[in-house]
Protein backbone atom coordinates (compact mmCIF):
# COMPACT_ATOMS: atom_id res chain seq x y z
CA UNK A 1 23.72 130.97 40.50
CA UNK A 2 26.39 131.56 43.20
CA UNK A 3 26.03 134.16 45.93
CA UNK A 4 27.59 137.49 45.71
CA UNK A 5 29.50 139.03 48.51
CA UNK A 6 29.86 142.80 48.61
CA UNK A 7 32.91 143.90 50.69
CA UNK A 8 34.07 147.58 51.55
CA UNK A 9 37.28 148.12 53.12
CA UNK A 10 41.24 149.27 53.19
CA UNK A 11 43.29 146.01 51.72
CA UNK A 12 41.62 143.63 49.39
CA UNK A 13 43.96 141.04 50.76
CA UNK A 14 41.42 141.05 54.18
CA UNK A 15 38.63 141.62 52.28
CA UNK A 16 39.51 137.84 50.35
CA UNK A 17 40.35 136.12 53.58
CA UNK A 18 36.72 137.38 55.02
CA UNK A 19 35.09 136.84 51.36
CA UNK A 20 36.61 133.30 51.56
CA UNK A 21 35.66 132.84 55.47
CA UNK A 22 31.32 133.94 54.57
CA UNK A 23 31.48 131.91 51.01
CA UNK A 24 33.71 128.91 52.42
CA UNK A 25 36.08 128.75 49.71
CA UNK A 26 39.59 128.81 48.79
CA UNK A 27 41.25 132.44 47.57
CA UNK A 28 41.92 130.23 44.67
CA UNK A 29 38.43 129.43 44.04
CA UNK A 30 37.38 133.72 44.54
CA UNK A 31 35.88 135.29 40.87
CA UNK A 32 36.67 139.32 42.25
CA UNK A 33 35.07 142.39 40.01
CA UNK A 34 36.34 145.69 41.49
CA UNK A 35 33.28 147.98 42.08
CA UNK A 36 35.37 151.24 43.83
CA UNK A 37 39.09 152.05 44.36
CA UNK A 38 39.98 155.04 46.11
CA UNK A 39 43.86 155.00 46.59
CA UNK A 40 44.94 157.75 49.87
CA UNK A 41 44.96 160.85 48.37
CA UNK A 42 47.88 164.24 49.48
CA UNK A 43 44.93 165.39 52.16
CA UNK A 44 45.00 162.40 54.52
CA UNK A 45 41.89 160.47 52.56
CA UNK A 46 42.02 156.79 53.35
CA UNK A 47 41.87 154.07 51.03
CA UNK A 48 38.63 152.66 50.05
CA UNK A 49 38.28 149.45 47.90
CA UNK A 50 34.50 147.64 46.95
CA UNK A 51 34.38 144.72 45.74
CA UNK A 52 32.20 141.89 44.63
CA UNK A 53 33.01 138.74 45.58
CA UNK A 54 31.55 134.98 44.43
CA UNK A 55 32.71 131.09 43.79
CA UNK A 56 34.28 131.11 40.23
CA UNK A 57 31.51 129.17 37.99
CA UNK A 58 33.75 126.22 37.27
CA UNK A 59 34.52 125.64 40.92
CA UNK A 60 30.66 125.48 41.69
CA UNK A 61 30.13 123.36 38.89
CA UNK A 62 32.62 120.72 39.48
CA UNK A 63 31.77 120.36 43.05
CA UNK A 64 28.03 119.59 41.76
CA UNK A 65 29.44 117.16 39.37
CA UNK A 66 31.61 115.14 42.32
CA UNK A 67 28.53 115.05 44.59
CA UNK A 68 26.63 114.07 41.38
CA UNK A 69 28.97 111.27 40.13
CA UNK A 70 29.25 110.14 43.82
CA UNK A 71 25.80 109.08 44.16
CA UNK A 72 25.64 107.69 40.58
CA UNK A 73 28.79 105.58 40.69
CA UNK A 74 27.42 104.09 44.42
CA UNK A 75 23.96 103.09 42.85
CA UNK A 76 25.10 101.78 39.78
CA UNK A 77 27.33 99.58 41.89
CA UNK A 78 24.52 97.93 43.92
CA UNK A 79 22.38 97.64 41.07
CA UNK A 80 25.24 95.77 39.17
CA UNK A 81 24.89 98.19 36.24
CA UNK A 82 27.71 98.46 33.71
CA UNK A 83 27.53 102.28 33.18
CA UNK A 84 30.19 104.75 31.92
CA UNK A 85 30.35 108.33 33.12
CA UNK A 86 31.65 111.33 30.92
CA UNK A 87 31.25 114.57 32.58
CA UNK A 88 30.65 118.06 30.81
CA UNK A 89 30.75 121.95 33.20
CA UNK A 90 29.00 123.99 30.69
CA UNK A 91 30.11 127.10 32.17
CA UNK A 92 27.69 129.51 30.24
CA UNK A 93 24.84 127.52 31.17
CA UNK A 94 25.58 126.92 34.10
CA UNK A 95 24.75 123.23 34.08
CA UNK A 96 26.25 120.11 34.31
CA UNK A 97 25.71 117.14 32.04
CA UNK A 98 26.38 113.70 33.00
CA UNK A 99 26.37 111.55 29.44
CA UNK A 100 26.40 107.55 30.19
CA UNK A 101 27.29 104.80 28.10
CA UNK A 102 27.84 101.40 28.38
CA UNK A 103 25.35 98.22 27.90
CA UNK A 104 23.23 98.77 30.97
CA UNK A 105 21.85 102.36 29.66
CA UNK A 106 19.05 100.31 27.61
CA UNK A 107 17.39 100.04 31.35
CA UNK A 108 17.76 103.73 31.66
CA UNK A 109 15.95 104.25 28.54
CA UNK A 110 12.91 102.57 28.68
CA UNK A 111 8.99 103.41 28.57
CA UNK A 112 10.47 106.63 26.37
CA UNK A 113 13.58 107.75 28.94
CA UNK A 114 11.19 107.50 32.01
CA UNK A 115 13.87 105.84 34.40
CA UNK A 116 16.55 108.62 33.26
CA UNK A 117 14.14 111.09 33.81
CA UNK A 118 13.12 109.92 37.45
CA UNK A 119 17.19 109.55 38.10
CA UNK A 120 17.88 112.51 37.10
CA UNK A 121 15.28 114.32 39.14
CA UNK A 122 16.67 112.35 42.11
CA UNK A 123 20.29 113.13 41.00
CA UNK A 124 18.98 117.38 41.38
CA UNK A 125 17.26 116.28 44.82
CA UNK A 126 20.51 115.00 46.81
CA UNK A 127 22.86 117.27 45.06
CA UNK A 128 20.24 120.35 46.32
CA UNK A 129 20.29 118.70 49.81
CA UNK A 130 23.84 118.21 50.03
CA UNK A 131 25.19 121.80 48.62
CA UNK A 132 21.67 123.62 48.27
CA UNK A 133 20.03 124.48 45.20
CA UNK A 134 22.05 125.26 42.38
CA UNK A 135 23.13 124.82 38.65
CA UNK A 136 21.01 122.43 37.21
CA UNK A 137 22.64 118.40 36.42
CA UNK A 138 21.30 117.03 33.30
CA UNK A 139 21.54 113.25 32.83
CA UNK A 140 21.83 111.86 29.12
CA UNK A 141 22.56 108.89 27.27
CA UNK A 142 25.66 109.20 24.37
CA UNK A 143 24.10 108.85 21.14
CA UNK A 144 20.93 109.36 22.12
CA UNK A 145 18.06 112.40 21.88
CA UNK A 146 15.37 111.70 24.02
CA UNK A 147 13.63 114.85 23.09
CA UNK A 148 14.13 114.26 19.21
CA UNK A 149 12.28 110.56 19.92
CA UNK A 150 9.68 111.95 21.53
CA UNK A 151 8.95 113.90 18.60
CA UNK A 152 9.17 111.36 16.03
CA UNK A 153 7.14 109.38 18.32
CA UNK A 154 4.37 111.45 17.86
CA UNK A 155 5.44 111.97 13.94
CA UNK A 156 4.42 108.35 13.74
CA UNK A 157 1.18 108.67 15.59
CA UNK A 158 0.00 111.67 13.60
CA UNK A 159 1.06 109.80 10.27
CA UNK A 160 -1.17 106.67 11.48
CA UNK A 161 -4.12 108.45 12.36
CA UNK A 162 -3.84 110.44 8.48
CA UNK A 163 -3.33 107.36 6.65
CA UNK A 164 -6.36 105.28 8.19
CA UNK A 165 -8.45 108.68 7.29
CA UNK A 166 -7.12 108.84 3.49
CA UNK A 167 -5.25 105.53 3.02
CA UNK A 168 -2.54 108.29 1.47
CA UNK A 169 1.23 107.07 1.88
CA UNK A 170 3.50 109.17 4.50
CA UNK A 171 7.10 109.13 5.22
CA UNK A 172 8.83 110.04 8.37
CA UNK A 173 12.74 110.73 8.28
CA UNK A 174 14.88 108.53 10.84
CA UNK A 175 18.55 109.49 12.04
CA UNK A 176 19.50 105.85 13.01
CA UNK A 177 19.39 102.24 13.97
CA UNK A 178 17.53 103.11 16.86
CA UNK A 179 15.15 105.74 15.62
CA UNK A 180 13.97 102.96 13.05
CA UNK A 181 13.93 100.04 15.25
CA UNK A 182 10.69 102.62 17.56
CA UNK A 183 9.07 103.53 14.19
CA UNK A 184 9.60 100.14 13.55
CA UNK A 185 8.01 98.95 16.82
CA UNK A 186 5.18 101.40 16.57
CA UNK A 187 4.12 100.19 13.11
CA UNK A 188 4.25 96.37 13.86
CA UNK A 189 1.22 96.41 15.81
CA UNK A 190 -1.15 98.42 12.91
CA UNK A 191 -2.01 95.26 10.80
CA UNK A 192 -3.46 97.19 8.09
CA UNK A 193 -0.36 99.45 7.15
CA UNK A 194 3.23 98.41 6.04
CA UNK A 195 6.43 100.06 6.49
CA UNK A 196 9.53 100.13 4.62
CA UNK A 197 12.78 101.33 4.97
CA UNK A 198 13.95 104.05 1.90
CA UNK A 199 16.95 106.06 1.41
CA UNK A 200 17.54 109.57 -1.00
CA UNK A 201 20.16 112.23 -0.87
CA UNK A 202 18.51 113.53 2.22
CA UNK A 203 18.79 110.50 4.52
CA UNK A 204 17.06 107.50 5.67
CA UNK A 205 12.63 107.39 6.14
CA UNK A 206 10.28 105.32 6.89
CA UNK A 207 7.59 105.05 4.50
CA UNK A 208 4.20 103.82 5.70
CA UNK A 209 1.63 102.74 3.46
CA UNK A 210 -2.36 101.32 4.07
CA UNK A 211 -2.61 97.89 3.26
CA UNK A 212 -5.87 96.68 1.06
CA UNK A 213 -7.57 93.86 2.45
């Protein structure tokens, strides 16, 4: 989150040249909620202003995102990667996601997203170093749930383990090429059950089935 200021004084326009001096921003950049006005009164009371003071979220956000993209662009240069960038500030959040695409992501997501997982922990490491810790930079692939594969993942283990204790046919719903291609994967190596691909009015599964001998 980024630091509040609380100024008291006379005339808000010192009180944003000293919030912008302490927070080293721009009066541009300044998000300003007005705690206190007190205007000079008949009786000779002076004017009194409090104020809160902070970066506006989008300005923190973006300035994660450039550090972010920065490193990113540099490595993917000297690996020889063919990576895409798409940035997203999700302002309510507070987080920035980083989406990739291009051929070279398949690298990124191998051994179930473990390299895009270590990257992005690195990504949060020099970004925290650089500006100090902040928002939180996520790091995903277009088109593709990591966390939704990980579940079917284990979808497919439980159903294996069920159908060598019953020899009972399961099904496990896939969302795409690539959701079928790692139940796919999974299966190949069980020699004693056979998948196939079906399709009804609620989508694409996968249904595995014991083999007899």
């Amino acid at each position: 989150m980024s630091k509040i200021l609380e100024l008291e004084g006379k005339s808000l326009d010192q009180m944003v040249e000293k919030a912008c001096q302490d927070l080293g921003c721009l009066p541009e950049d300044l998000k300003i909620e007005i705690l206190e006005y007190t205007s000079g009164g008949m009786l000779g009371s002076s004017k009194k202003i409090k104020a809160n003071f902070m970066i506006k979220p989008d300005k923190i956000l973006s300035e994660r995102a450039t550090r972010a993209l920065s490193f990113l662009k540099e490595l993917f240069y000297h690996m020889d990667f063919q990576i895409e960038t798409q940035t997203q500030l999700l302002g309510e959040k507070m987080e920035v996601d980083i989406i990739f695409s291009g051929p070279d992501t398949r690298y990124l997501l191998q051994n179930e997203g473990e390299p895009l997982s270590a990257l992005e922990y690195l990504t949060n490491k020099i970004v925290a170093k650089a500006l100090g810790v902040g928002p939180k930079i996520n790091l995903k692939v277009r088109g593709v749930d990591l966390e939704r594969e990980k579940r079917l993942v284990k979808a497919v283990e439980r159903a294996l383990e069920l159908i060598k204790e019953d020899k009972k046919e399961r099904a496990v719903r896939i969302g795409n090429k690539r959701e079928e291609r790692l139940v796919l994967n999974r299966v190949k190596d069980e020699p004693n059950i056979a998948a196939e691909i079906q399709e009804d009015s609620r989508g694409k599964k996968v249904v595995l089935r014991w083999k007899e001998a």
